[in-house]
Each structure stands twice: as structure tokens, then as C-alpha cells.
PDB file of N, CA and C in Angstrom:
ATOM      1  N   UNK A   1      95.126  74.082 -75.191  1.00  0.00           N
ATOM      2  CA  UNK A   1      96.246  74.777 -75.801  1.00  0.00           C
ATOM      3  C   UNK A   1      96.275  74.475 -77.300  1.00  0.00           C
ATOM      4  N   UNK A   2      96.631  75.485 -77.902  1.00  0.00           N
ATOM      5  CA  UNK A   2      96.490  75.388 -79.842  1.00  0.00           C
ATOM      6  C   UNK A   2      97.979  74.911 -79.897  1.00  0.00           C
ATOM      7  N   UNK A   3      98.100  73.866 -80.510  1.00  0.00           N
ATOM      8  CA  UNK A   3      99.022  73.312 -81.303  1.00  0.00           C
ATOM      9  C   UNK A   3      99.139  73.590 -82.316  1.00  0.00           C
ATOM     10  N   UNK A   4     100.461  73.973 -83.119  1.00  0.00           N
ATOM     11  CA  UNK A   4     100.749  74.424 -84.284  1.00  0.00           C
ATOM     12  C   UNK A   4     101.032  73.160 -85.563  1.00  0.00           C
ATOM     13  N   UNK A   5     100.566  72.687 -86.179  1.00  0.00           N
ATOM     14  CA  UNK A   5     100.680  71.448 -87.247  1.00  0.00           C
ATOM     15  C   UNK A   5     101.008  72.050 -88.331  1.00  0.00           C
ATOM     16  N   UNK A   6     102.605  71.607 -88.560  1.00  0.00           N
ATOM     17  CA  UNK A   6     102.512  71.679 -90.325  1.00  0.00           C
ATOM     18  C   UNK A   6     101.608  71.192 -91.436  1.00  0.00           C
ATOM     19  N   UNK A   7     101.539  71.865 -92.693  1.00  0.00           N
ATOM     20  CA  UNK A   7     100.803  71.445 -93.554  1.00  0.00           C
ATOM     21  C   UNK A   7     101.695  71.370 -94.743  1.00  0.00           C
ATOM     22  N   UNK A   8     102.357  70.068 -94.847  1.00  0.00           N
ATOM     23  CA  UNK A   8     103.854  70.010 -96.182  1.00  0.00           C
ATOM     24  C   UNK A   8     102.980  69.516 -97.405  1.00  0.00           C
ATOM     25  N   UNK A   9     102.019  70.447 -97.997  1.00  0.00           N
ATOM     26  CA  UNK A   9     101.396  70.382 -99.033  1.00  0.00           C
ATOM     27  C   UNK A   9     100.977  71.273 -99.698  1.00  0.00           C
ATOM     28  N   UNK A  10     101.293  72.045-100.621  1.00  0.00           N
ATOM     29  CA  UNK A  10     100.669  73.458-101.441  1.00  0.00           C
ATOM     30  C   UNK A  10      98.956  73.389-101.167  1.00  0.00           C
ATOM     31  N   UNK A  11      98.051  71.945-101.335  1.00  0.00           N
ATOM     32  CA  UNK A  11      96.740  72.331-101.420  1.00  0.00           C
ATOM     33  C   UNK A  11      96.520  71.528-100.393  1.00  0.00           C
ATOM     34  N   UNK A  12      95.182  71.729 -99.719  1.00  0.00           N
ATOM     35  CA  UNK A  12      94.244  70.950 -98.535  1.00  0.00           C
ATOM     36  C   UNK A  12      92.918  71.241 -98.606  1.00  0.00           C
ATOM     37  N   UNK A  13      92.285  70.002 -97.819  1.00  0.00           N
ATOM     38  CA  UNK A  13      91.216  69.900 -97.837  1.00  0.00           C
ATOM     39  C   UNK A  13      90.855  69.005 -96.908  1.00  0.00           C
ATOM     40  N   UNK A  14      89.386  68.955 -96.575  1.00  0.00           N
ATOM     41  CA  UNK A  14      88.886  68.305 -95.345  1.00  0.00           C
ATOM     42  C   UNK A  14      88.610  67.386 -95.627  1.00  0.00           C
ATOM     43  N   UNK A  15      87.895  66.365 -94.712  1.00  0.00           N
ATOM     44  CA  UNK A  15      87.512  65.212 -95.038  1.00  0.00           C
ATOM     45  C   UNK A  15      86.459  65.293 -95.571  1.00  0.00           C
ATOM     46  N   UNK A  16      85.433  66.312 -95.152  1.00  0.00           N
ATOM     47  CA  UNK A  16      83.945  66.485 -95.518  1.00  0.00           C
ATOM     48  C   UNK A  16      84.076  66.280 -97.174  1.00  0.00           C
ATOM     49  N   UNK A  17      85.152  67.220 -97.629  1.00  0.00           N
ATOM     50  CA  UNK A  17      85.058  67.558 -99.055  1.00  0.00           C
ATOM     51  C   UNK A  17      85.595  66.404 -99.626  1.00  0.00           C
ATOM     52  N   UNK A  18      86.378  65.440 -99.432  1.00  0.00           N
ATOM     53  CA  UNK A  18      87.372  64.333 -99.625  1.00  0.00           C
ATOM     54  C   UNK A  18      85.921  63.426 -99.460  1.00  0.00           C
ATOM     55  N   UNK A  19      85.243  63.050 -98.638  1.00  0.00           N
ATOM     56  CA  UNK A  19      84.019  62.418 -98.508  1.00  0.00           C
ATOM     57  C   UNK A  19      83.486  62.314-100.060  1.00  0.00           C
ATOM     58  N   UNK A  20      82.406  64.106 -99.815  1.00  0.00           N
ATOM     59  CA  UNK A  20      81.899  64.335-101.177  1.00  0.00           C
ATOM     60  C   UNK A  20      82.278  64.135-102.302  1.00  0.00           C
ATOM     61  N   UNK A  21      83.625  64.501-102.619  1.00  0.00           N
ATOM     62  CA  UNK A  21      83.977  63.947-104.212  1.00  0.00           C
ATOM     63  C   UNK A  21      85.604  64.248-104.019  1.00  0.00           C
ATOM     64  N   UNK A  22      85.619  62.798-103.765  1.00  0.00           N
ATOM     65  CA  UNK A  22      87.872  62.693-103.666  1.00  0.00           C
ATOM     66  C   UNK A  22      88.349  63.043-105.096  1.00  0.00           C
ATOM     67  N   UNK A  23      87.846  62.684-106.206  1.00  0.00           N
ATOM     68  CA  UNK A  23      88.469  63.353-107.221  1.00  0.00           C
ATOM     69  C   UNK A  23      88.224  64.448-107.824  1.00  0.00           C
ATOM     70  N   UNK A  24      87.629  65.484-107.187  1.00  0.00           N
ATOM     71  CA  UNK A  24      87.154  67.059-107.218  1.00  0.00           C
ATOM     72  C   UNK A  24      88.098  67.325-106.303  1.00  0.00           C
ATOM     73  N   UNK A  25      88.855  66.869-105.704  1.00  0.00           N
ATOM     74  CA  UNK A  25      89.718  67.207-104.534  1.00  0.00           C
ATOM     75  C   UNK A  25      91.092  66.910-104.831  1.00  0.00           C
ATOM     76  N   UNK A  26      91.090  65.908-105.786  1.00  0.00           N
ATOM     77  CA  UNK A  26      92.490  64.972-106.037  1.00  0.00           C
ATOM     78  C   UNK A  26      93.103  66.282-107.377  1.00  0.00           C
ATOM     79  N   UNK A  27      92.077  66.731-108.520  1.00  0.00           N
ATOM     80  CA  UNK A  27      92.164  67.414-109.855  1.00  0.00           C
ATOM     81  C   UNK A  27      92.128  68.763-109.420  1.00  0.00           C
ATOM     82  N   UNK A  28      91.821  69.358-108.323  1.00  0.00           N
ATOM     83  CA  UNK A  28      91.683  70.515-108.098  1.00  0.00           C
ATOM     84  C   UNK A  28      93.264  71.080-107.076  1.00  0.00           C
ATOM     85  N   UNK A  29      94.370  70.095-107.530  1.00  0.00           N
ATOM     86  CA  UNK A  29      95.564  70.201-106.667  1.00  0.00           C
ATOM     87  C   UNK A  29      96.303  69.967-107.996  1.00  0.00           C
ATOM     88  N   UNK A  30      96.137  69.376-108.834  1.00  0.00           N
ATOM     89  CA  UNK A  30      96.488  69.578-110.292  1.00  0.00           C
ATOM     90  C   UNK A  30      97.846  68.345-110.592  1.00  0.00           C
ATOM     91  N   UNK A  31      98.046  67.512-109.762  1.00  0.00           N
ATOM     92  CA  UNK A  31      98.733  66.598-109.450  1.00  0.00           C
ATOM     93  C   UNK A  31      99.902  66.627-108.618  1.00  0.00           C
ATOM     94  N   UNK A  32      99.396  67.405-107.468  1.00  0.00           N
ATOM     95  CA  UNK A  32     100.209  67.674-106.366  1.00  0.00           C
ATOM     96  C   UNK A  32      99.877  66.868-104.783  1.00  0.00           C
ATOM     97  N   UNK A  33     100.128  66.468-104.401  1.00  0.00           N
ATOM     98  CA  UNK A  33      99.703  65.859-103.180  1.00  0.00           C
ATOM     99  C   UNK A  33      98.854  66.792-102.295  1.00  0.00           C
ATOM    100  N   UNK A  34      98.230  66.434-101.267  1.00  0.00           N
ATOM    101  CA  UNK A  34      97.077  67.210-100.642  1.00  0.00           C
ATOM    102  C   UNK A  34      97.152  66.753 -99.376  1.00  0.00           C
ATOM    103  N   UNK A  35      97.107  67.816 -98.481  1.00  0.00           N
ATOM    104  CA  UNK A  35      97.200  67.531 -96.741  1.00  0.00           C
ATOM    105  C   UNK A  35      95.218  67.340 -96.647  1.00  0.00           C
ATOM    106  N   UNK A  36      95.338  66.434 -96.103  1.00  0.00           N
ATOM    107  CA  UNK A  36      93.622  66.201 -95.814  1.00  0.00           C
ATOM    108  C   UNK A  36      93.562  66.560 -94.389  1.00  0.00           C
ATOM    109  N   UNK A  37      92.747  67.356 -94.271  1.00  0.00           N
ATOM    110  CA  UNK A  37      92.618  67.542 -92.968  1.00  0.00           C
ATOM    111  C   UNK A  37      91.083  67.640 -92.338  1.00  0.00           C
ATOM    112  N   UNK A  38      91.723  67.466 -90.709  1.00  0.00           N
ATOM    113  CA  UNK A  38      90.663  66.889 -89.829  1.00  0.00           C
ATOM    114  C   UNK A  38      90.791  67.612 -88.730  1.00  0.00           C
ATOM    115  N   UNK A  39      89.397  68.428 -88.224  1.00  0.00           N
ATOM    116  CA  UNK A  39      89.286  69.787 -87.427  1.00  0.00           C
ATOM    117  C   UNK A  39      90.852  70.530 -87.129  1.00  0.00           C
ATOM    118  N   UNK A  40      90.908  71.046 -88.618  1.00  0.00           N
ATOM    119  CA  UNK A  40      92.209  71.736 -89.245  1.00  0.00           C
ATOM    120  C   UNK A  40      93.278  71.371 -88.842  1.00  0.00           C
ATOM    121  N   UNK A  41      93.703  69.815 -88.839  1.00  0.00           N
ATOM    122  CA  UNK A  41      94.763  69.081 -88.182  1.00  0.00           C
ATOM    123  C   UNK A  41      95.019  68.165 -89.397  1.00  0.00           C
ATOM    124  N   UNK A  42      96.120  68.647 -90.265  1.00  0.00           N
ATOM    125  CA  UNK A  42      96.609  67.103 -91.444  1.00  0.00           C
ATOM    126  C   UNK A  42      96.409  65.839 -90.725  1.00  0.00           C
ATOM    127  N   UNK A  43      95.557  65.158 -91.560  1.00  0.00           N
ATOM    128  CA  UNK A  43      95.481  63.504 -90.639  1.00  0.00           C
ATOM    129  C   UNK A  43      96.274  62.545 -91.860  1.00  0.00           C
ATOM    130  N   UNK A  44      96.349  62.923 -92.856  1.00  0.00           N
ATOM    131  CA  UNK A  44      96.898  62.399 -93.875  1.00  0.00           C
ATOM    132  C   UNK A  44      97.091  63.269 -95.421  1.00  0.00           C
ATOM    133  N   UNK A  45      97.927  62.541 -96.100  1.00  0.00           N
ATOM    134  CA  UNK A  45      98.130  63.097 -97.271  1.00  0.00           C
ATOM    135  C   UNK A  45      97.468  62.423 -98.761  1.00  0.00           C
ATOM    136  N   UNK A  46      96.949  62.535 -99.594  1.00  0.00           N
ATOM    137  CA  UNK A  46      96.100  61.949-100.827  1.00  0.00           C
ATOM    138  C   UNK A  46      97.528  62.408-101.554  1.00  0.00           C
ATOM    139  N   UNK A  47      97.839  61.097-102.391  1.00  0.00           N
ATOM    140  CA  UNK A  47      99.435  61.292-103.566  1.00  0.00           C
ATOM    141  C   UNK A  47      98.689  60.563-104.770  1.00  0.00           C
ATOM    142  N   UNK A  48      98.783  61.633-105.895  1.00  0.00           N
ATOM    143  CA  UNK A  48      98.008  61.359-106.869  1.00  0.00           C
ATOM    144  C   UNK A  48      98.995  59.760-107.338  1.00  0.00           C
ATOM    145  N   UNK A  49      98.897  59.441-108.157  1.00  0.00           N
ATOM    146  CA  UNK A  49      99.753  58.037-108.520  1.00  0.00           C
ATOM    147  C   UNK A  49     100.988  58.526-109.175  1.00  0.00           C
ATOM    148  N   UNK A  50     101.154  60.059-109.961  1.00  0.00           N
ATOM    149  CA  UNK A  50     102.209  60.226-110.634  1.00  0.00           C
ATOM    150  C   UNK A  50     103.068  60.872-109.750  1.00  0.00           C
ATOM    151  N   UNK A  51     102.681  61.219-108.862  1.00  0.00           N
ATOM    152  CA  UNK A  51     103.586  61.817-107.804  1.00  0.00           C
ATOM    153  C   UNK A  51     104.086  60.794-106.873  1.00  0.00           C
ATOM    154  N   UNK A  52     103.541  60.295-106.888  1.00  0.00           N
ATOM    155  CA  UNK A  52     103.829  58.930-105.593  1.00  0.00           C
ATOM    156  C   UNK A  52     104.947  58.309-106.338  1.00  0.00           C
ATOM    157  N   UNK A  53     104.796  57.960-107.554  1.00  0.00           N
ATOM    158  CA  UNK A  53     105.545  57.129-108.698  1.00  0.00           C
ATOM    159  C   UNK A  53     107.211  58.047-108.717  1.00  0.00           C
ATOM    160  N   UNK A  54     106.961  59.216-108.774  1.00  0.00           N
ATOM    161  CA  UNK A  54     107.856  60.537-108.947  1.00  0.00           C
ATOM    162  C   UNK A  54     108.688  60.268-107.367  1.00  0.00           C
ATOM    163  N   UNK A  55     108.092  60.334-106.664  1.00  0.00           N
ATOM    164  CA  UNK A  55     108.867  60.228-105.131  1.00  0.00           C
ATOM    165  C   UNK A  55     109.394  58.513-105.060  1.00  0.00           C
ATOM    166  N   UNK A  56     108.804  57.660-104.817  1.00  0.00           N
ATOM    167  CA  UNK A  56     109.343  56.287-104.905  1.00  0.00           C
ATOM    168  C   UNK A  56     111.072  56.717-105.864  1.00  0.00           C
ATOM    169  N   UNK A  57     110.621  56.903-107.378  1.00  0.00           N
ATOM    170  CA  UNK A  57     111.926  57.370-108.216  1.00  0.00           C
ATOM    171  C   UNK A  57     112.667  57.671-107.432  1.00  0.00           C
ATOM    172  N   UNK A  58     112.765  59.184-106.956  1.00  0.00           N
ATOM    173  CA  UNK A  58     114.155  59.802-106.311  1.00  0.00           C
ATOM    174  C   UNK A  58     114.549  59.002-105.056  1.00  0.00           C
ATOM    175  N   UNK A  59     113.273  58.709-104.398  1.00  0.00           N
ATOM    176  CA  UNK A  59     114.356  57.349-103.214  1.00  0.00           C
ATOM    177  C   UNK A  59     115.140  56.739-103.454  1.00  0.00           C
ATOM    178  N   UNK A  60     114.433  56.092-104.603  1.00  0.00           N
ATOM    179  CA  UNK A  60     115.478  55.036-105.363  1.00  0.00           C
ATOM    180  C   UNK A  60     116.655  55.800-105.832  1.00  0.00           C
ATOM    181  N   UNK A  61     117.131  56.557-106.329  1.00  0.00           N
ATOM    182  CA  UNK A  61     118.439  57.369-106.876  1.00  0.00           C
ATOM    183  C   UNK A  61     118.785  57.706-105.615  1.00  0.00           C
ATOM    184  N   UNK A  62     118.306  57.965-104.579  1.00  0.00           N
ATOM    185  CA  UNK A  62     119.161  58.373-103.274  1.00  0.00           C
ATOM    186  C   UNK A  62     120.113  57.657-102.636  1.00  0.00           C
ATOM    187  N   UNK A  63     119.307  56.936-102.907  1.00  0.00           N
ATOM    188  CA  UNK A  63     119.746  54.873-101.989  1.00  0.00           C
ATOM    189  C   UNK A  63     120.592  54.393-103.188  1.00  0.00           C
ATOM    190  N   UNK A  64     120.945  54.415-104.495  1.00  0.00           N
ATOM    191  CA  UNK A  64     121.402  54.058-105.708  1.00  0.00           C
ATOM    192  C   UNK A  64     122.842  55.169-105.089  1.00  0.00           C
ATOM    193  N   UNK A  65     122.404  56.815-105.219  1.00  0.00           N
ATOM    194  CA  UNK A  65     123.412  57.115-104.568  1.00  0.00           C
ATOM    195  C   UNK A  65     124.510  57.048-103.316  1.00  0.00           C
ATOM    196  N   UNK A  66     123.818  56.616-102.686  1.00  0.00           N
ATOM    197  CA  UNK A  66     124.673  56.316-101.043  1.00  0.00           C
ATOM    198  C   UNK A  66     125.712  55.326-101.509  1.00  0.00           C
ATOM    199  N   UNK A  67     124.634  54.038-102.208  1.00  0.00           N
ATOM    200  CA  UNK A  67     125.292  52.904-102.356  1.00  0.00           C
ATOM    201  C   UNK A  67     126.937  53.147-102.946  1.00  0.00           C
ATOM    202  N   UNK A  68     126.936  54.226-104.082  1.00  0.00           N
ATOM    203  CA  UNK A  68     128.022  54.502-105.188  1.00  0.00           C
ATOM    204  C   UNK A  68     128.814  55.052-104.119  1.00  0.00           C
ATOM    205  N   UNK A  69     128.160  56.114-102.919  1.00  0.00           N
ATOM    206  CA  UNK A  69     129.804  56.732-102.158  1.00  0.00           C
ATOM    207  C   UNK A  69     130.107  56.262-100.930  1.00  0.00           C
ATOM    208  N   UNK A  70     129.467  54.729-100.739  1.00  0.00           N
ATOM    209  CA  UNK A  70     129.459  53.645-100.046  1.00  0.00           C
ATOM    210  C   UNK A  70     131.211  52.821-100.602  1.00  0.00           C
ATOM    211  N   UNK A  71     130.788  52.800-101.950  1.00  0.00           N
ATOM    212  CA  UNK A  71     131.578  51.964-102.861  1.00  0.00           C
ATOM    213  C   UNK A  71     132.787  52.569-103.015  1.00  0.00           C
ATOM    214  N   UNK A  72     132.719  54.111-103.093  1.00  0.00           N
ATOM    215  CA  UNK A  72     133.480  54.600-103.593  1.00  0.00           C
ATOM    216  C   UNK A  72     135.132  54.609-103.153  1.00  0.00           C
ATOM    217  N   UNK A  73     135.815  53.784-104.236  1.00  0.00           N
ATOM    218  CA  UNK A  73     137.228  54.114-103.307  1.00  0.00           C
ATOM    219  C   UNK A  73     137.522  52.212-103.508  1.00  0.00           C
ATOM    220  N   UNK A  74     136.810  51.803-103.415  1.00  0.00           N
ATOM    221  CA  UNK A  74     136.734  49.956-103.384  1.00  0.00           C
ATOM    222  C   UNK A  74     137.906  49.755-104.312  1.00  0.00           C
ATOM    223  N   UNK A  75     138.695  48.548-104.155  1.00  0.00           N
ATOM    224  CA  UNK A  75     139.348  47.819-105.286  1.00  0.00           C
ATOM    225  C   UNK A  75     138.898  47.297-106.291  1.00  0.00           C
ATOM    226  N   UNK A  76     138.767  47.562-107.485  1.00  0.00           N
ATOM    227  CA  UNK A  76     138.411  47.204-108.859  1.00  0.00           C
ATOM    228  C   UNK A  76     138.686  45.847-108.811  1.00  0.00           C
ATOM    229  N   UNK A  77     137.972  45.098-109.660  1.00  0.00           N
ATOM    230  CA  UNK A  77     137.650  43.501-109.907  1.00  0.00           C
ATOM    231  C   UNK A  77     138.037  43.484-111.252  1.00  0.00           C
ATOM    232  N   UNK A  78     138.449  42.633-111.972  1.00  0.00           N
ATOM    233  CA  UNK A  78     139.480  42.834-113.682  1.00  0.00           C
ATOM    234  C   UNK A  78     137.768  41.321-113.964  1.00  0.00           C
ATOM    235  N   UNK A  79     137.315  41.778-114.787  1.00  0.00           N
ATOM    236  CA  UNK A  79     136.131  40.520-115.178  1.00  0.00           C
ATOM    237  C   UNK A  79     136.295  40.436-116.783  1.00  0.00           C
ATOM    238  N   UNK A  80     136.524  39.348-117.110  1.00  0.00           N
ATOM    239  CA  UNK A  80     136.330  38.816-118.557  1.00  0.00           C
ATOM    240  C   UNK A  80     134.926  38.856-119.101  1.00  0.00           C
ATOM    241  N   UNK A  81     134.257  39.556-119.783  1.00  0.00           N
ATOM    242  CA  UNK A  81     132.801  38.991-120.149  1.00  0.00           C
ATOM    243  C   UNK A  81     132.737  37.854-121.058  1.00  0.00           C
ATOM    244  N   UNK A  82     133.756  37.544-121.510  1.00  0.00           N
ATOM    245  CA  UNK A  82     134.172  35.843-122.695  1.00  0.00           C
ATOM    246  C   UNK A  82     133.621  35.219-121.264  1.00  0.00           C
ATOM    247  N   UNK A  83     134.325  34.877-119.764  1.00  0.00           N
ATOM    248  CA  UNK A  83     134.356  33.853-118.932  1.00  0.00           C
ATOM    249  C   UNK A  83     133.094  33.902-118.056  1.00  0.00           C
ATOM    250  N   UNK A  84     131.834  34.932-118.421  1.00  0.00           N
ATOM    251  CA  UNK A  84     130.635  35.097-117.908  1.00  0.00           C
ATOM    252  C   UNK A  84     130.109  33.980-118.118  1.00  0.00           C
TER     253      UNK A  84
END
């Protein structure tokens, strides 16, 4: 039975070609992440470093955000910075 697999990546490529030359594969996605795939099944994704760097970021602001409407509403603390 054919199973249907997403591919959550604008570009792909096989392993064969990922073999032959990963950075003919990595530059030819233009710094977009890449579904690698394996007898046309994503087995993994290649994240160039600025994208990876780019995603880590917004986690972090997500989780930065929760935290704030976590907080939100809390009793204020009166702090001297003289008594720091």
C-alpha cells in the first residue's frame, strides 16, 4: 500500500545526490532547508546553519513569549537599584 509522506520543505533531494556533493545540494536550495529523501520517503532534513540559527531564534521568542502571558497579571515587586 502507497503511503502518502509529507515533504515540509520547498527543495529535495536524494541521498544519492546528498552522497555526491552535499553542498551542490545544500546551495542549490539557496538557504532553505531540504527534505532528503530515501526511495521518495523524507528520511531527514539538511538546515543550512542560518536557518537553523533563524528557527532556534523564534523558539526562543515563543518560550520568552509564553513566559510574559504566564506572568502576566503577577503583583509588581517595588526594587531599589541603590540596594542591588
Amino acid at each position: 500500500m502507497n503511503t502518502i509522506h509529507p515533504i515540509l520543505a520547498e527543495a529535495s533531494a536524494g541521498i544519492s545526490a546528498l552522497k555526491k556533493n552535499p553542498m551542490a545540494v545544500i546551495e542549490h536550495a539557496e538557504g532553505s532547508p531540504v527534505a532528503i529523501l530515501n526511495r521518495n520517503r523524507p528520511v531527514f532534513y539538511a538546515v543550512p546553519a542560518a536557518a537553523w540559527e533563524a528557527m532556534l531564534d523564534k523558539i526562543e521568542d515563543l518560550e520568552l513569549a509564553a513566559l510574559v502571558r504566564e506572568r502576566d497579571g503577577e503583583a509588581e515587586i517595588e526594587v531599589d537599584i541603590n540596594e542591588l
